[in-house]
N, C-alpha and C. Protein backbone atom coordinates (compact mmCIF):
# COMPACT_ATOMS: atom_id res chain seq x y z
N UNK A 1 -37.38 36.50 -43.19
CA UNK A 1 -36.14 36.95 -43.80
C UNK A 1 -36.40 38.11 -44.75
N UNK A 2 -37.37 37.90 -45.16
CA UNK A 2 -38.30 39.23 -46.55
C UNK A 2 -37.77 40.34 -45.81
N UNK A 3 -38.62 40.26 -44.27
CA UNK A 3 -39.05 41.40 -43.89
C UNK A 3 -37.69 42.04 -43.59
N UNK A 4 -36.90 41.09 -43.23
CA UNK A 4 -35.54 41.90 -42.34
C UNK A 4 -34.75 42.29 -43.55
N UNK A 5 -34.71 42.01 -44.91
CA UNK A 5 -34.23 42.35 -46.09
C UNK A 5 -34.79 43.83 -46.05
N UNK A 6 -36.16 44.27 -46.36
CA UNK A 6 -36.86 44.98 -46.53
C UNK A 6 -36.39 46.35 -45.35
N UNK A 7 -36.65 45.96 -44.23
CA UNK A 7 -36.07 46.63 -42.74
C UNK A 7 -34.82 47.24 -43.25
N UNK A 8 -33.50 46.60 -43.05
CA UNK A 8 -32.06 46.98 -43.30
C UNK A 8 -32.26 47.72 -44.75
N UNK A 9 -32.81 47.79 -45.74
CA UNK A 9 -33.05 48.74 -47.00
C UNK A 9 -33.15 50.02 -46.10
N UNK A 10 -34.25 50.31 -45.77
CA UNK A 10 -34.76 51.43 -44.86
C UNK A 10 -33.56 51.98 -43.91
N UNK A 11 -32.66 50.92 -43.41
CA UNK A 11 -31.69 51.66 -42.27
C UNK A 11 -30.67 51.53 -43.07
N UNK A 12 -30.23 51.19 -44.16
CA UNK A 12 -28.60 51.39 -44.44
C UNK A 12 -28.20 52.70 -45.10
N UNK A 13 -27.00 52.99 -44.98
CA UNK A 13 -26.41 54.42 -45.92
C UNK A 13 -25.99 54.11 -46.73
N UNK A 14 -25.58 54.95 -46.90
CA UNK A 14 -25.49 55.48 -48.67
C UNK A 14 -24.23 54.21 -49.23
N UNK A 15 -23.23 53.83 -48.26
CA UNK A 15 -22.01 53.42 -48.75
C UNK A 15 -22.33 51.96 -48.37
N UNK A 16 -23.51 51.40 -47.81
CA UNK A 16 -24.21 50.15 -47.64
C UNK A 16 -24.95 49.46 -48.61
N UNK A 17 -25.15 50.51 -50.23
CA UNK A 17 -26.25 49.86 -50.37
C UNK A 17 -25.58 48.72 -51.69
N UNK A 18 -24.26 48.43 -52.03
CA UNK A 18 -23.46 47.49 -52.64
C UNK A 18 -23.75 45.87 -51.28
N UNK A 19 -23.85 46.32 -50.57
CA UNK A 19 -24.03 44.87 -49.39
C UNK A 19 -25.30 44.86 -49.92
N UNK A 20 -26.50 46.02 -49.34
CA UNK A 20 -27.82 45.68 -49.56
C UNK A 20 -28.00 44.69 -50.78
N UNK A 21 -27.56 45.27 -51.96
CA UNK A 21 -27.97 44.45 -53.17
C UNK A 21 -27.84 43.36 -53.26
N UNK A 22 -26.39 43.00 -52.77
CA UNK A 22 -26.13 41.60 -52.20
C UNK A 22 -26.86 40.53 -51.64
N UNK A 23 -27.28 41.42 -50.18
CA UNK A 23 -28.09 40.67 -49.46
C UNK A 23 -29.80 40.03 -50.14
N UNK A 24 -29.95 41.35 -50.98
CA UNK A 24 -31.39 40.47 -51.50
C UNK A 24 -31.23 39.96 -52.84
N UNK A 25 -30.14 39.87 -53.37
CA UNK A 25 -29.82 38.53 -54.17
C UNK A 25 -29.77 37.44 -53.67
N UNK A 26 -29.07 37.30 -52.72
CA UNK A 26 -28.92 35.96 -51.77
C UNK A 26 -30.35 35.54 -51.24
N UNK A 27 -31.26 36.40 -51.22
CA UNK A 27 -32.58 36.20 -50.37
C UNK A 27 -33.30 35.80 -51.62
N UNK A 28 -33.46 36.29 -52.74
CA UNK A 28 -34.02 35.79 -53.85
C UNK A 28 -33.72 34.34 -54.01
N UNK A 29 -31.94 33.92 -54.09
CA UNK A 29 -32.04 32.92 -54.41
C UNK A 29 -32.32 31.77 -53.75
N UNK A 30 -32.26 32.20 -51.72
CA UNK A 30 -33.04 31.19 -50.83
C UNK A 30 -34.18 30.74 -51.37
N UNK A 31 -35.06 31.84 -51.06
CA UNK A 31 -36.48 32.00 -51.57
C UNK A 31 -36.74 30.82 -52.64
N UNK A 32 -36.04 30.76 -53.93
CA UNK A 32 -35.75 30.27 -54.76
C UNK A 32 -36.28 28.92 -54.98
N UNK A 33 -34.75 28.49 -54.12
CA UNK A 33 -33.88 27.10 -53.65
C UNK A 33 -35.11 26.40 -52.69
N UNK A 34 -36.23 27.30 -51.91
CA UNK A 34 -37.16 26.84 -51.26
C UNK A 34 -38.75 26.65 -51.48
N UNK A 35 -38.29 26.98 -52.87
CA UNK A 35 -39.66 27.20 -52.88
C UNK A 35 -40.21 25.39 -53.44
N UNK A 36 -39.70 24.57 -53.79
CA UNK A 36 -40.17 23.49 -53.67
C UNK A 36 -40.91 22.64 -52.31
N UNK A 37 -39.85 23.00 -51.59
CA UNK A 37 -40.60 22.57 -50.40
C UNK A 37 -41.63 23.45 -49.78
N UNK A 38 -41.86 24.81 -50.05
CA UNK A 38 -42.61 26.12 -49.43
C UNK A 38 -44.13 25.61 -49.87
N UNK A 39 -43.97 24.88 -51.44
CA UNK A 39 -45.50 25.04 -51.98
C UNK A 39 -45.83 23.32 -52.06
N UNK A 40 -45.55 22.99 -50.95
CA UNK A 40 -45.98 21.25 -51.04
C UNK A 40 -47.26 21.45 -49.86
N UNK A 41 -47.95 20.52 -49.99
CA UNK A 41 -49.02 20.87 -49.18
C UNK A 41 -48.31 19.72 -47.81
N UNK A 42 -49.70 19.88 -46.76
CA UNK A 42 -48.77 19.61 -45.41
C UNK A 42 -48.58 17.88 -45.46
N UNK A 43 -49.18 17.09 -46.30
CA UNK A 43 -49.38 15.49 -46.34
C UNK A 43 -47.94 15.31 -46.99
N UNK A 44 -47.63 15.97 -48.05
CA UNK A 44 -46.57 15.68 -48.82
C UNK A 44 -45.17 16.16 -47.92
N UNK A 45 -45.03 17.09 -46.98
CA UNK A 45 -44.51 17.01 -46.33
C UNK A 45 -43.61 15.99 -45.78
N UNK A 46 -44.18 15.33 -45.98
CA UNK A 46 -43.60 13.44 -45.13
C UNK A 46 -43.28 12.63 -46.09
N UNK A 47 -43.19 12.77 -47.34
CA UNK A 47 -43.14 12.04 -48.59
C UNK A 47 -41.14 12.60 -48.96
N UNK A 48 -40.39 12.04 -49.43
CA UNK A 48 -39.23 12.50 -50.11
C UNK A 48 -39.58 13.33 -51.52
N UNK A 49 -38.29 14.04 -51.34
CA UNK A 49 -38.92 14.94 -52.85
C UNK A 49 -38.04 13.75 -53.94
N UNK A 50 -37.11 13.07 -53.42
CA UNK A 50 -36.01 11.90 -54.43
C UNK A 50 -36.83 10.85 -53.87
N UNK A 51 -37.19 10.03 -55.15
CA UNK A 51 -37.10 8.39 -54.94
C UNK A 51 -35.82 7.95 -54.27
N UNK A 52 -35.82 7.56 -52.95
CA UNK A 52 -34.67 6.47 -52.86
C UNK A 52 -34.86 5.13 -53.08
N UNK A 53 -34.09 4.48 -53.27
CA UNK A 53 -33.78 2.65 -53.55
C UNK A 53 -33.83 2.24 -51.59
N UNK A 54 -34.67 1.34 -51.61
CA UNK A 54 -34.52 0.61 -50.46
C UNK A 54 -34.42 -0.37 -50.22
N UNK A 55 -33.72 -0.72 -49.59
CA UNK A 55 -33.28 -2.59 -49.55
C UNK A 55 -34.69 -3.21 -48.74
N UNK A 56 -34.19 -4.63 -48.97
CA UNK A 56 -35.42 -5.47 -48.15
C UNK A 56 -35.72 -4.98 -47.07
N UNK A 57 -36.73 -5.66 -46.22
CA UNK A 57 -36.70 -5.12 -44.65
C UNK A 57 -36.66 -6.38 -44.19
N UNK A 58 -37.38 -7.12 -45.34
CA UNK A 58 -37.32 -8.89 -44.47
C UNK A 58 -36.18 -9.89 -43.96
N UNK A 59 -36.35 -9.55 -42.41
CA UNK A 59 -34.87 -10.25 -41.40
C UNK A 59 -35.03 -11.36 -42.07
N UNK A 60 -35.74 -12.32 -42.81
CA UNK A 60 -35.39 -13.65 -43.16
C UNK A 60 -34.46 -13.46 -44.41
N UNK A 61 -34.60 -12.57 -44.92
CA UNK A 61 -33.59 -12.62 -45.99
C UNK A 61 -31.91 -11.94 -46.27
N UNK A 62 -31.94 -11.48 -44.54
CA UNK A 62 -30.87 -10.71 -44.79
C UNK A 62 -29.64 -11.80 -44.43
N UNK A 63 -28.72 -11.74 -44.90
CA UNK A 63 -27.55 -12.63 -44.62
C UNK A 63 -27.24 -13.32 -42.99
N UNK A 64 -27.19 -12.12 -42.25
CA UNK A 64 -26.37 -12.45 -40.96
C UNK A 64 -27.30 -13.34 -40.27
N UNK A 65 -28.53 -13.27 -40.54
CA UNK A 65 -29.62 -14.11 -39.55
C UNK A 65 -29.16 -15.40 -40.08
N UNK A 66 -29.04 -15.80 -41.79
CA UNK A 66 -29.20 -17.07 -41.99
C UNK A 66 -27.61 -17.60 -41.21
N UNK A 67 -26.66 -17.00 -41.25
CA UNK A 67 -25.66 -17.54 -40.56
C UNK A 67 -25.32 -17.82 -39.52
N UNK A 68 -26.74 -17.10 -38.73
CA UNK A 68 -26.82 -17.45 -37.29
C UNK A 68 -27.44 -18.50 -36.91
N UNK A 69 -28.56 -18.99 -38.03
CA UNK A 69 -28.98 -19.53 -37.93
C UNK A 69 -28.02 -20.84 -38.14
N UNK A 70 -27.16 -20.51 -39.18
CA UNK A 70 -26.71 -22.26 -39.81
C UNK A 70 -25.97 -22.21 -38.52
N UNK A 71 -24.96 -21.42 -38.37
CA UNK A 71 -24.19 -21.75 -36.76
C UNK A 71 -24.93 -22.53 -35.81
N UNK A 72 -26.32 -21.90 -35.20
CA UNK A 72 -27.05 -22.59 -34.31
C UNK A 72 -27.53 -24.59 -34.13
N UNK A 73 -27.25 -24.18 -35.79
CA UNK A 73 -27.95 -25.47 -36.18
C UNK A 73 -26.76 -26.78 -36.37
N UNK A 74 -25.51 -26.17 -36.83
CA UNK A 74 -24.39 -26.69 -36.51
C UNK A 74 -23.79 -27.28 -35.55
N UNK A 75 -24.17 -26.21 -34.53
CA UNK A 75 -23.43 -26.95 -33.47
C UNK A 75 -24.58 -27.60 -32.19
N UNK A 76 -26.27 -27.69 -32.85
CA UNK A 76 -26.49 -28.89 -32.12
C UNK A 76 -26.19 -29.96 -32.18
């Protein structure tokens, strides 16, 4: 994206260069906005940059099993 910022400098006229400025503000502030993830090394990659909250994983504790269960057991 640098480069094509850099490129279109070189080709725009004279009455272009109010966009140009534009455009590499906007590229600054990508750049920016990315650079957290740009400078993580490749392991961390796979890691969240937010803690999320995660519920159990254990099927014994989740509701619907035990009710399948009491059902099952009910109606032997």
């Amino acid at each position: 994206c640098g480069e094509a910022v850099e490129k279109n400098k070189r080709l725009i006229t004279a009455d272009q260069r109010e966009y140009q400025q534009e455009l590499k503000k906007n590229y600054n502030k990508l750049k920016e906005n990315l650079r957290p993830m740009i400078e993580r090394k490749i392991p961390e990659l796979y890691k969240p940059i937010f803690r999320v909250e995660s519920q159990k994983r254990d099927s014994f504790h989740r509701s619907s099993f035990r009710k399948c269960e009491t059902q099952l057991s009910q109606g032997s």
